[in-house]
Protein backbone atom coordinates (compact mmCIF):
# COMPACT_ATOMS: atom_id res chain seq x y z
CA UNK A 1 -0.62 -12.20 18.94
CA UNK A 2 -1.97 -9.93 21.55
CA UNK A 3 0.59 -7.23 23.62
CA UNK A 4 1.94 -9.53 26.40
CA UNK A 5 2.45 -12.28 24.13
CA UNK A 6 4.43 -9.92 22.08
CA UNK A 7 6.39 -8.90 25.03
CA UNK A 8 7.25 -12.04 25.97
CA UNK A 9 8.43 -12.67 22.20
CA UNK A 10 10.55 -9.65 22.17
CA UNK A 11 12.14 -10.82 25.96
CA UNK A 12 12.48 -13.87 24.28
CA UNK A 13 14.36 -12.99 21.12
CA UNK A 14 16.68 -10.45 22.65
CA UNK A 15 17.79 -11.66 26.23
CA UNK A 16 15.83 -9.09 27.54
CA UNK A 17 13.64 -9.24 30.67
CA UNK A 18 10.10 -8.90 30.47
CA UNK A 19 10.00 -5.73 32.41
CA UNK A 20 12.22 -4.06 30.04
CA UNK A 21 10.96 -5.65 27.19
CA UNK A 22 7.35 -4.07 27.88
CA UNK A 23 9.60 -0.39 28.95
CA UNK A 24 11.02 -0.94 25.53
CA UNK A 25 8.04 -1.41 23.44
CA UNK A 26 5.77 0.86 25.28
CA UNK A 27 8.04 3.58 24.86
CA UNK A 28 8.02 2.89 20.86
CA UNK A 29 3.99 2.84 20.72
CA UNK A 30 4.25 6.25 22.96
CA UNK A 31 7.08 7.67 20.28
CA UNK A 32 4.71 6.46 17.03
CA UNK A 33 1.90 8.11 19.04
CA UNK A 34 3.12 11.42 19.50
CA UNK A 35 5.01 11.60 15.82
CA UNK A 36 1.44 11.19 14.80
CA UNK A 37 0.05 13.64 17.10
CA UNK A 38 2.42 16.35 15.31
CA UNK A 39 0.98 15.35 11.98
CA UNK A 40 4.93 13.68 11.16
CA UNK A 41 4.60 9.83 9.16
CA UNK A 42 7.06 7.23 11.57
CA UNK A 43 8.81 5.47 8.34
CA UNK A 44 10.53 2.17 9.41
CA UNK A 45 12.30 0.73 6.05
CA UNK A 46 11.29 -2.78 5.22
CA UNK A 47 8.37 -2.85 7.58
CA UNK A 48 6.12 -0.25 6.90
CA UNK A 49 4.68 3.51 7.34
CA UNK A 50 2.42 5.22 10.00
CA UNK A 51 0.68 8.20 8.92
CA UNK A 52 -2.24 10.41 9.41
CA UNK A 53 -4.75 10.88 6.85
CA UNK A 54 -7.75 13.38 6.65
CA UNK A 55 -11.10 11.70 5.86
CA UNK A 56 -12.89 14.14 4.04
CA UNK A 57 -16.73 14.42 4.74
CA UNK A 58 -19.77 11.95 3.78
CA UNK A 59 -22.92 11.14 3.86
CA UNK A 60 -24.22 8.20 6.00
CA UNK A 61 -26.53 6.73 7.83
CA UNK A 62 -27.82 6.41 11.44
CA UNK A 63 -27.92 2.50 11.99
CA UNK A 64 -30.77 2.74 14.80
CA UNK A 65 -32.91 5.11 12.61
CA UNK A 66 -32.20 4.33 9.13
CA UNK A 67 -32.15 8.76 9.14
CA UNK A 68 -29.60 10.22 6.98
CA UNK A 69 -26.36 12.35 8.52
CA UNK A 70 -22.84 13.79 7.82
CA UNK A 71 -20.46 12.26 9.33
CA UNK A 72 -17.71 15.20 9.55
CA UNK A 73 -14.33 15.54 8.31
CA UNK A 74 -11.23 14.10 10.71
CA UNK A 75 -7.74 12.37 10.54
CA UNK A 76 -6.98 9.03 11.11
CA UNK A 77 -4.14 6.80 11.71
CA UNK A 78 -2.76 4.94 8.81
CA UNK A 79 -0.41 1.67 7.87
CA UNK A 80 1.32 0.78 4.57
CA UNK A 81 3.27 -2.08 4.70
CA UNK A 82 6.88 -1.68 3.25
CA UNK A 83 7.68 -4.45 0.28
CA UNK A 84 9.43 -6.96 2.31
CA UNK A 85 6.64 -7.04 4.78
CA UNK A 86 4.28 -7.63 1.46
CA UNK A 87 6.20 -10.00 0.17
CA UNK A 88 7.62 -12.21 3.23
CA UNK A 89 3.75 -12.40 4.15
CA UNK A 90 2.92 -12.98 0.57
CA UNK A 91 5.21 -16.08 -0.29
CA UNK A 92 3.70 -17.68 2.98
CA UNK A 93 0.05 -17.52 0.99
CA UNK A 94 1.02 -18.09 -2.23
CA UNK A 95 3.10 -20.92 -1.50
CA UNK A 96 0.19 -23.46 -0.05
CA UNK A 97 -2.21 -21.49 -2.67
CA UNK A 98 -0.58 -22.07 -5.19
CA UNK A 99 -0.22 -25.81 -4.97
CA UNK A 100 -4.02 -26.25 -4.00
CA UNK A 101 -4.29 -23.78 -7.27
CA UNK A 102 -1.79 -26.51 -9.47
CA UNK A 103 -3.78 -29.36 -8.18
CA UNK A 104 -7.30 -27.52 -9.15
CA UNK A 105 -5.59 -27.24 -12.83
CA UNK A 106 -4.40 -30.43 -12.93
CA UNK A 107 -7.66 -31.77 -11.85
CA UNK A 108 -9.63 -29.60 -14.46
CA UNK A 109 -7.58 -30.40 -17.38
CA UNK A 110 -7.71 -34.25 -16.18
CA UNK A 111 -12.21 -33.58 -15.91
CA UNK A 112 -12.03 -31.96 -19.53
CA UNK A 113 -9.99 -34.52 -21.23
CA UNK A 114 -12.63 -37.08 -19.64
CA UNK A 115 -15.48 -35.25 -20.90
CA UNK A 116 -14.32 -34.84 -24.35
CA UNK A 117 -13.14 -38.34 -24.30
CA UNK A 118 -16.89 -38.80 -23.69
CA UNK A 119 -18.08 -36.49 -25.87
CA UNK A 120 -16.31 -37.99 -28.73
CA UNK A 121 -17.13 -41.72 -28.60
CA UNK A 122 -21.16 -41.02 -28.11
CA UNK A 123 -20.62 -39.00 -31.72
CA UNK A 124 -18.84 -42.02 -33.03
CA UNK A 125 -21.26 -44.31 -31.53
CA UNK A 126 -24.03 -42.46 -33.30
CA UNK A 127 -22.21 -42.75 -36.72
């Protein structure tokens, strides 16, 4: 979902027009922006945490040259997701995985049994 599709979502969803739902969510990217300017996290409960985090200073490399460099200290925005972020996006996965992940088990156990099935009668056979 790109910006105007999100616009039109949030028009959408709240009766708003698209005008004001753009006003709207400009102003709250301009608000997280500047809280983060100050250094201050933007903590919305249930979705998740902005903050600014210092990167301390490494070693790397130039791509081009293959030369080694520093690349210096700075801060840079952060995201945690809150828990019902995590988990509404993780019962979406683990639903569908976790069937293909049954089926994978079921079809294992079903391959084993075969091959010990297999396994036994040539040692019989050989008796």
């Amino acid at each position: 979902m790109n910006k105007t599709q999100l616009i039109e979502a949030i028009a959408k969803d709240t009766g708003l027009s698209k005008k004001a739902a753009e006003a709207a969510l400009n102003a709250f990217i301009a608000n997280v922006q500047k809280s983060l300017k100050k250094g201050e996290p933007v903590q919305l409960i249930g979705f998740g945490t902005f903050t600014v985090v210092k990167r301390g200073r490494r070693k790397g490399r130039n791509p081009k040259t293959g030369e080694p460099m520093v690349i210096p200290a700075r801060k840079v925005p952060k995201f945690n997701p809150g828990q019902t972020l995590k988990d509404l996006v993780a019962k979406k996965k683990s639903s569908s995985s976790s069937k293909k992940a049954a089926t994978k088990k079921t079809a294992t156990k079903k391959t084993a049994k075969k091959a010990t099935k297999k396994t036994a009668s040539k040692k019989s056979k050989k008796k």
